[in-house]
N, C-alpha and C. Protein backbone atom coordinates (compact mmCIF):
# COMPACT_ATOMS: atom_id res chain seq x y z
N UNK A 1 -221.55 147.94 69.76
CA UNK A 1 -222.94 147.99 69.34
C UNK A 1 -223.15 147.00 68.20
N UNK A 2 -223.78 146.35 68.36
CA UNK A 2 -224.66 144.97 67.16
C UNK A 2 -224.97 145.61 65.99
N UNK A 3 -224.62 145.31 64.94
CA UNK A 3 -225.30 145.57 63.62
C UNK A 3 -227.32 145.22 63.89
N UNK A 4 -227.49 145.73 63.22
CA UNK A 4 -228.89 145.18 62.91
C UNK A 4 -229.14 144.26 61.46
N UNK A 5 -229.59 143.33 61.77
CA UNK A 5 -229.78 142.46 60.23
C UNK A 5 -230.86 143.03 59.31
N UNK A 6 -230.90 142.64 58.28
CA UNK A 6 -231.74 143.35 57.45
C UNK A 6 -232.74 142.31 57.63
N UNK A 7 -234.26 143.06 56.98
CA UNK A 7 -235.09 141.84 57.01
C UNK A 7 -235.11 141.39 55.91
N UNK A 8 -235.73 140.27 55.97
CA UNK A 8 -235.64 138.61 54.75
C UNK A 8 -236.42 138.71 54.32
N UNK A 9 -237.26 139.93 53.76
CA UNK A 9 -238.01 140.35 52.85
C UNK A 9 -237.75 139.99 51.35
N UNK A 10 -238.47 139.22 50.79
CA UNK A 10 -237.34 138.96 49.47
C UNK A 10 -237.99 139.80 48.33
N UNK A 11 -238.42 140.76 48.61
CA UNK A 11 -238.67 141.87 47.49
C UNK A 11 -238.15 142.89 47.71
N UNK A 12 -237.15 142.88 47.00
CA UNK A 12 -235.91 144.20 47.16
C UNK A 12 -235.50 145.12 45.56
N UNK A 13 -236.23 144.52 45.16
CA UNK A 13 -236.12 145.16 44.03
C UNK A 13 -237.09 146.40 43.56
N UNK A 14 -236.96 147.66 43.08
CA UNK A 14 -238.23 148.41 42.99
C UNK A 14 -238.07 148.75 41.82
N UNK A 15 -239.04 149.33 41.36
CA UNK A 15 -239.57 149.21 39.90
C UNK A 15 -240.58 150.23 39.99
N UNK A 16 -240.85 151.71 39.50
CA UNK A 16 -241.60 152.85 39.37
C UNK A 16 -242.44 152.87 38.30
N UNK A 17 -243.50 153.16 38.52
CA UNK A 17 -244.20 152.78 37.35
C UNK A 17 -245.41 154.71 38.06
N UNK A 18 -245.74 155.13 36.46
CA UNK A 18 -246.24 156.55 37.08
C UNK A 18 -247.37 156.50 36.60
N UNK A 19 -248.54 156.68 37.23
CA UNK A 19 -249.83 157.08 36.79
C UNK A 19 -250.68 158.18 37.13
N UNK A 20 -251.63 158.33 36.41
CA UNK A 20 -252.10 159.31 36.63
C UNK A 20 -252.97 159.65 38.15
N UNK A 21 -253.57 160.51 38.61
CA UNK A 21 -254.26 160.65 40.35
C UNK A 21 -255.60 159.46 39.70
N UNK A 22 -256.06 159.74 38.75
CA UNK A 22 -257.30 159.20 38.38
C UNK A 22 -257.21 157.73 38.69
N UNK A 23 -255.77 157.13 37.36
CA UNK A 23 -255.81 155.64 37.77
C UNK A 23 -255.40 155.00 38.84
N UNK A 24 -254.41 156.04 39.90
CA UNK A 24 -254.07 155.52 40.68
C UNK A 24 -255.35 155.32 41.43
N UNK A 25 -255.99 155.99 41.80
CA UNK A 25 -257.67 155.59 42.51
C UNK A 25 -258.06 154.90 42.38
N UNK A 26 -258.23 154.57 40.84
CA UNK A 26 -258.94 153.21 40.64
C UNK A 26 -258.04 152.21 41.13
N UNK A 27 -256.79 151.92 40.48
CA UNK A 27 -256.14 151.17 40.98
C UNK A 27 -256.31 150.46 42.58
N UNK A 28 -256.70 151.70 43.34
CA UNK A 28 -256.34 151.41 45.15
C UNK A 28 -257.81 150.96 45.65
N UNK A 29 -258.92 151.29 45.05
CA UNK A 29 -259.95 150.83 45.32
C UNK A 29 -260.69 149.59 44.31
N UNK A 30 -259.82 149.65 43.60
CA UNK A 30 -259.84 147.91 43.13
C UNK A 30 -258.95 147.08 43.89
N UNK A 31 -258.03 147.62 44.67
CA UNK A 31 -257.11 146.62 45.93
C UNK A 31 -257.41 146.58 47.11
N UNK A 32 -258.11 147.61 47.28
CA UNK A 32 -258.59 147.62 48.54
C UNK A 32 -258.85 146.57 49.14
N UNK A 33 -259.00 145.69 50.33
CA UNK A 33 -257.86 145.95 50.81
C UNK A 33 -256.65 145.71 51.05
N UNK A 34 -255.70 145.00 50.08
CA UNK A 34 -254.96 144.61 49.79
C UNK A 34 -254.01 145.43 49.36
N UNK A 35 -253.11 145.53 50.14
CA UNK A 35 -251.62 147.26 49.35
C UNK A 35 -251.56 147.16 48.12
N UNK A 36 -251.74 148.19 47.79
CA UNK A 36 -251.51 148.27 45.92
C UNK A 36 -250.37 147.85 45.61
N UNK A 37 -249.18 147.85 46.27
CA UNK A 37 -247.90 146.65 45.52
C UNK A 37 -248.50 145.52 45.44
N UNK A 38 -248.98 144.76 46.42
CA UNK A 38 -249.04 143.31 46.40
C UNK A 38 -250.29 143.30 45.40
N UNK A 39 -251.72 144.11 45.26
CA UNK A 39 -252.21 144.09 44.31
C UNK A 39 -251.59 143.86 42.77
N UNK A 40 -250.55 144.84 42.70
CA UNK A 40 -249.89 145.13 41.32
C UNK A 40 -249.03 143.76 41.08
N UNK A 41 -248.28 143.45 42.18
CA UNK A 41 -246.98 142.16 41.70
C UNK A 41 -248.15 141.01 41.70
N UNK A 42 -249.59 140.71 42.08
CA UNK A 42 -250.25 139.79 42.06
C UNK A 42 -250.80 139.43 40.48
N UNK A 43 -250.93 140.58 40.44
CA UNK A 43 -251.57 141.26 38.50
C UNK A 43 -250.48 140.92 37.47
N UNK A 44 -249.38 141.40 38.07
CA UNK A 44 -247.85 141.09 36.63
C UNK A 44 -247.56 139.83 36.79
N UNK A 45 -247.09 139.65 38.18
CA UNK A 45 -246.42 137.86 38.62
C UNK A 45 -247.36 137.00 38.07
N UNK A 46 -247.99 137.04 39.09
CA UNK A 46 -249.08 135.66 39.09
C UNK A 46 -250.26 135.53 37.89
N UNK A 47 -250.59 136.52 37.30
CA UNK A 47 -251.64 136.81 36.47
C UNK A 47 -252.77 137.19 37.22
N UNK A 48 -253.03 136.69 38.31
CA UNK A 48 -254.15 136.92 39.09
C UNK A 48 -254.46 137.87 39.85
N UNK A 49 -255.77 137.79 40.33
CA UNK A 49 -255.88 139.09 41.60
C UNK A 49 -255.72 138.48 42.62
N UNK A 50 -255.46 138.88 44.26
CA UNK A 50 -255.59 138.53 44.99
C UNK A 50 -256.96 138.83 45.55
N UNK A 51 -257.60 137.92 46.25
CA UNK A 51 -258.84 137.33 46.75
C UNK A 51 -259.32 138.86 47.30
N UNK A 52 -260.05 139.33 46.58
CA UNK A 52 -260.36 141.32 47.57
C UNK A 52 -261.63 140.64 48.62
N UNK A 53 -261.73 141.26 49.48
CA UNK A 53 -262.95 141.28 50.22
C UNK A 53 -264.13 142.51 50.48
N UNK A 54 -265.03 141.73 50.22
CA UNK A 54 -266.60 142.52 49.45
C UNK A 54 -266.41 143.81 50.95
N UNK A 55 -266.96 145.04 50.75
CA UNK A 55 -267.22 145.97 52.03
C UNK A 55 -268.10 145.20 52.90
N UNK A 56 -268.95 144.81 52.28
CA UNK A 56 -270.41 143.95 53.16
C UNK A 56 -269.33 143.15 54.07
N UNK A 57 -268.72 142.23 53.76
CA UNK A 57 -268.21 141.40 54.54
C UNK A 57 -266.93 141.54 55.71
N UNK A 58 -266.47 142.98 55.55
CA UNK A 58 -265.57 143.55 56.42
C UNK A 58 -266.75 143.77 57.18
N UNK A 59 -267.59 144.43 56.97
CA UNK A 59 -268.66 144.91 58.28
C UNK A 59 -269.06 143.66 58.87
N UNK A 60 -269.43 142.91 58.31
CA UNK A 60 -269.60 141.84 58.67
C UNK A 60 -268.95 140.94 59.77
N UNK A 61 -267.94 141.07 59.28
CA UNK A 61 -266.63 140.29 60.29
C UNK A 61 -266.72 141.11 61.55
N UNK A 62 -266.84 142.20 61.37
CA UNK A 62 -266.52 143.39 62.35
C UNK A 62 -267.69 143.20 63.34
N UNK A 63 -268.89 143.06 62.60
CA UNK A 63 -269.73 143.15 63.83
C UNK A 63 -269.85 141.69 64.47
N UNK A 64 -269.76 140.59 63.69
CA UNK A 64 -269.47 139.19 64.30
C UNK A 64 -268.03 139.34 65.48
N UNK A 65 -266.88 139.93 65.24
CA UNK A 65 -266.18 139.94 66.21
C UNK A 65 -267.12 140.94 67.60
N UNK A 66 -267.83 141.86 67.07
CA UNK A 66 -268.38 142.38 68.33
C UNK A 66 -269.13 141.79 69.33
N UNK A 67 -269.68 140.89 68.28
CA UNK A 67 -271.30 140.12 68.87
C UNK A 67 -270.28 138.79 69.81
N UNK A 68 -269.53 138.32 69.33
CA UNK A 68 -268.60 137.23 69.78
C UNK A 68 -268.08 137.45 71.70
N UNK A 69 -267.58 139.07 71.50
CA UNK A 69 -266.40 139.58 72.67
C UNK A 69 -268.05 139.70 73.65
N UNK A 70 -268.94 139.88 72.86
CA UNK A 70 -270.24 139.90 74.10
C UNK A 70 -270.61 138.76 74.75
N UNK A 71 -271.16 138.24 73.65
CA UNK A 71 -271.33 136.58 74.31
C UNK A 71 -269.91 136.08 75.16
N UNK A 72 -268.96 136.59 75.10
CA UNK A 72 -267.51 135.50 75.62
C UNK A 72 -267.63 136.39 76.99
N UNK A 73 -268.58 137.31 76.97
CA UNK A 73 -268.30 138.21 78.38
C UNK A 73 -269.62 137.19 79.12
N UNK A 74 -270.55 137.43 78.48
CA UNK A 74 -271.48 136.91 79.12
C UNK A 74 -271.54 135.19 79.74
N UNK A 75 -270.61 134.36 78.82
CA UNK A 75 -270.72 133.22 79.03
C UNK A 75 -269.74 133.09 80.17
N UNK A 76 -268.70 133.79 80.90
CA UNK A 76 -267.41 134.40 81.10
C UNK A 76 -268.43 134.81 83.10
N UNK A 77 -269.10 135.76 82.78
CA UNK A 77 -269.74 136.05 84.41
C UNK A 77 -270.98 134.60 84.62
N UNK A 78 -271.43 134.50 83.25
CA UNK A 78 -272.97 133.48 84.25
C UNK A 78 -271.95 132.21 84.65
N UNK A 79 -271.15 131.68 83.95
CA UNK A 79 -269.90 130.94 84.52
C UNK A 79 -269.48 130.65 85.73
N UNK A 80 -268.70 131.70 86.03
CA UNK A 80 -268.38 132.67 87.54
C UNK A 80 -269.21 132.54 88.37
N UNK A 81 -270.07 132.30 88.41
CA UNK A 81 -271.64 132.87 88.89
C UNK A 81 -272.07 131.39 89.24
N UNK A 82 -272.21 130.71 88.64
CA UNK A 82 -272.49 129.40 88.59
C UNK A 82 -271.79 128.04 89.41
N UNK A 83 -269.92 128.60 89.18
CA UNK A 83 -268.96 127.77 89.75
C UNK A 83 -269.07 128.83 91.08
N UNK A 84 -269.14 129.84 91.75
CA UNK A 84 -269.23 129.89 93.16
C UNK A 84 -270.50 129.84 93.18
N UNK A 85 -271.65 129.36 93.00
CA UNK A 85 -272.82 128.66 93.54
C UNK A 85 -273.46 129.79 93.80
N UNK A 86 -273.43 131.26 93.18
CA UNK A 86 -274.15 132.29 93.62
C UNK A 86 -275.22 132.08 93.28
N UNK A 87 -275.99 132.79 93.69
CA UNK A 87 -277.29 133.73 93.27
C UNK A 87 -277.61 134.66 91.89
N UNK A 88 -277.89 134.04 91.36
CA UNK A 88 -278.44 135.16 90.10
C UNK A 88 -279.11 135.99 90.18
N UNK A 89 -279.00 137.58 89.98
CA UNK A 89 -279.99 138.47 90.26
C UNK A 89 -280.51 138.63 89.17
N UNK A 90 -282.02 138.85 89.32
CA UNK A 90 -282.96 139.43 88.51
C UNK A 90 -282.34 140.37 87.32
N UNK A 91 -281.82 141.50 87.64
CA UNK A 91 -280.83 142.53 87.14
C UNK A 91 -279.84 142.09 86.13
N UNK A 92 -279.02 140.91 86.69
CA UNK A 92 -278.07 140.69 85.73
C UNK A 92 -278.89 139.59 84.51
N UNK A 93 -279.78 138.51 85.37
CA UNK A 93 -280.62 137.82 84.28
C UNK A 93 -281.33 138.71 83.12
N UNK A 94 -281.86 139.84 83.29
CA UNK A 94 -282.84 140.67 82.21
C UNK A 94 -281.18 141.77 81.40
N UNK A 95 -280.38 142.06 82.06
CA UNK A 95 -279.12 142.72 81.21
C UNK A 95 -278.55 141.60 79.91
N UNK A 96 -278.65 140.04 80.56
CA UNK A 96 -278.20 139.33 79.73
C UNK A 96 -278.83 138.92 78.84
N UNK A 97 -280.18 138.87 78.85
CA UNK A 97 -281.41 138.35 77.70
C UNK A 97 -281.70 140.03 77.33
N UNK A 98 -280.86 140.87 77.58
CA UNK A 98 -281.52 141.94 76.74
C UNK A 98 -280.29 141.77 75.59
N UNK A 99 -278.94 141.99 76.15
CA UNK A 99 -277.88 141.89 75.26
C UNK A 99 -278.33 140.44 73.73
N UNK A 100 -278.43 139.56 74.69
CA UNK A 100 -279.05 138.05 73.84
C UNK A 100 -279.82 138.15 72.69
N UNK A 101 -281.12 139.61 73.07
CA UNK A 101 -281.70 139.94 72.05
C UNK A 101 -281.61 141.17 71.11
N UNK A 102 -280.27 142.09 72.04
CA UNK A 102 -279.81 142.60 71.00
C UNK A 102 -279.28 141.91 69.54
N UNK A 103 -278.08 140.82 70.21
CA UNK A 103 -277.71 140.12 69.21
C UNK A 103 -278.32 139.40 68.08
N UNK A 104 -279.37 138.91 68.60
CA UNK A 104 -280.33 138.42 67.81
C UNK A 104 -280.72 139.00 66.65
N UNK A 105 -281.13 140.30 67.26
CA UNK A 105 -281.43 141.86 66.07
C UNK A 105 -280.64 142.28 65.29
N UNK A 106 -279.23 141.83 65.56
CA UNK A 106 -278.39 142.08 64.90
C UNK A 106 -277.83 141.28 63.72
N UNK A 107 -277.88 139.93 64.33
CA UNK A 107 -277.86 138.99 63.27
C UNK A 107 -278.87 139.03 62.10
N UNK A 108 -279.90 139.20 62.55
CA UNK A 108 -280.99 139.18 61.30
C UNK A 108 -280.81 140.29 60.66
N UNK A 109 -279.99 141.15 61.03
CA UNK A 109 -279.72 142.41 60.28
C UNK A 109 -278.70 142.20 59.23
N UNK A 110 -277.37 141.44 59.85
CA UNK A 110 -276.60 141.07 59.20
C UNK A 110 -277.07 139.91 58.06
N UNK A 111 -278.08 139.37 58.26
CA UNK A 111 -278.73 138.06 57.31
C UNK A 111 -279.14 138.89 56.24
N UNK A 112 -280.38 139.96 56.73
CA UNK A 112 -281.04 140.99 55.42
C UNK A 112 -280.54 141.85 54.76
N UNK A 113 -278.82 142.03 55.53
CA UNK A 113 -277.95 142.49 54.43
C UNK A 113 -277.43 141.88 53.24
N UNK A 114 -277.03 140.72 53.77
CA UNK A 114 -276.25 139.65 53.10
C UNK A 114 -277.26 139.53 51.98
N UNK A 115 -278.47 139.53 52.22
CA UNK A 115 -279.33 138.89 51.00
C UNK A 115 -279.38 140.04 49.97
N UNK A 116 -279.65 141.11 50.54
CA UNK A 116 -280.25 142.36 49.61
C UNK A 116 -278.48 142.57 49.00
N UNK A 117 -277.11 142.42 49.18
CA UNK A 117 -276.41 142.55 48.87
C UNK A 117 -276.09 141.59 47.38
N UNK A 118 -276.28 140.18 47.98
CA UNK A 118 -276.73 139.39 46.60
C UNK A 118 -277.72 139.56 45.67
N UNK A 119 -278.56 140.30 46.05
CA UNK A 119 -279.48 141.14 45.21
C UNK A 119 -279.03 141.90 44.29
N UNK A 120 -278.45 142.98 44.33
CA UNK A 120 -277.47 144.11 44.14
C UNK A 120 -276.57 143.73 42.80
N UNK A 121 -275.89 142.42 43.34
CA UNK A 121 -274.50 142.49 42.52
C UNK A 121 -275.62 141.66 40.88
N UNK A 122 -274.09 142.35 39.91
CA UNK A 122 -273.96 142.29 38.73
C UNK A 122 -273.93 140.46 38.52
N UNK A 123 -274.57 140.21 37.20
CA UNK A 123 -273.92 138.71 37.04
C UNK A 123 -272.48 139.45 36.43
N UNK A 124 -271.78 138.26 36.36
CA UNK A 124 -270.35 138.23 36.04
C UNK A 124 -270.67 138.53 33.94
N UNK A 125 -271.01 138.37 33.54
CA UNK A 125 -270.80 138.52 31.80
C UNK A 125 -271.37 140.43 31.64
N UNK A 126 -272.35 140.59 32.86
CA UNK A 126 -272.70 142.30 32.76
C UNK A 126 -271.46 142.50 33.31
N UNK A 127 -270.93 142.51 33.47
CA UNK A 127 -269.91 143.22 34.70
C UNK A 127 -269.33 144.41 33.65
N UNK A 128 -268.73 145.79 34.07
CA UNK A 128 -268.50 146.55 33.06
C UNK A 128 -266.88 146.44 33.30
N UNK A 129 -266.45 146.14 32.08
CA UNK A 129 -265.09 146.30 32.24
C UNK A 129 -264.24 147.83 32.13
N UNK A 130 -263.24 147.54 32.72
CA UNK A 130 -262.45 149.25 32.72
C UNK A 130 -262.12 149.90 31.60
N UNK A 131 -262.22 151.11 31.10
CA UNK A 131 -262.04 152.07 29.56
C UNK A 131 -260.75 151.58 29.93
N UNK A 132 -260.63 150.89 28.17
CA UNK A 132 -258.95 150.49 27.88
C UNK A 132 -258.06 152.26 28.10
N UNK A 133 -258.20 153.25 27.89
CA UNK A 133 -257.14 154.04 28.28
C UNK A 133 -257.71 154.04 29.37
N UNK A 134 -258.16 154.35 30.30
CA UNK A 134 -258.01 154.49 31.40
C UNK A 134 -256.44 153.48 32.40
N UNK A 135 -256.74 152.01 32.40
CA UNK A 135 -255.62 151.19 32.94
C UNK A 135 -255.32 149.94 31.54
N UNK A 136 -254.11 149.75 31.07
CA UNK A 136 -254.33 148.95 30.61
C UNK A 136 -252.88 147.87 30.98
N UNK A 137 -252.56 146.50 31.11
CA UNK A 137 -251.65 146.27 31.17
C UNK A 137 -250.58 145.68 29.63
C-alpha cells in the first residue's frame, strides 16, 4: 500500500489565539467572505485586508451568472433551430422575448440597486471605527 504524501500547503504552523463569542463575530463578518485564518494571517503578515466583497455584489454576481446560463440556453436552441433550417414557432418566439424581458427587468433592478447602494454607504473619514477593547491588534 502507497504512503500518501502530505499536501504542500506551506502553512503548517498553528498559533491559538482566544477570543471572546462577541469578537469572534465581528471578526467573521468583517471576513466574510474570506476564512477568518486567511483574514487574520492577511491582518498580521501583510498588514492588509484582503479585498472583502460588498453583499450587493455577491447577489449580484449570482444573479448575472443566472441571467447568463439563460441567455446561453436561449442562444444554444434559436441556434439549433436555425442550423437545421427549422421553423420557428410562435410559442417558442414569445417564451424567448418573454425570458429577454424578464432579463431586462432584472437588470434594471440590479442597476437601481447598485445606485441606491452607493447611496447608502458611509464616506470613508465617517466610517466608525471598532471600540479599541472590543478587537485590538
Amino acid at each position: 500500500m502507497a504512503k500518501r504524501k502530505k499536501a504542500l500547503d506551506p502553512h503548517t504552523e498553528f498559533v491559538g489565539i482566544k477570543f471572546t463569542p462577541a469578537q469572534r463575530k465581528a471578526l467573521e463578518e468583517r471576513a466574510r467572505p474570506v476564512p477568518l485564518s486567511t483574514y487574520l494571517r492577511h491582518l498580521l503578515i501583510k498588514r492588509s485586508q484582503p479585498q472583502s466583497v460588498p453583499v450587493i455584489n455577491l447577489e449580484t454576481y449570482q444573479t448575472l451568472q443566472r441571467m447568463s446560463m439563460s441567455l446561453a440556453q436561449i442562444d444554444q436552441l434559436f441556434s439549433a433551430a436555425v442550423r437545421q433550417s427549422q421553423t420557428l414557432k410562435n410559442e417558442q418566439i414569445q417564451n424567448w422575448f418573454s425570458t429577454l424581458q424578464d432579463l431586462k427587468a432584472e437588470l434594471k433592478r440590479i442597476g437601481m440597486s447598485a445606485i441606491a447602494a452607493r447611496l447608502e454607504e458611509e464616506p470613508l473619514e465617517e466610517a466608525e471605527e471598532p471600540d479599541s477593547d472590543e478587537f485590538t491588534l
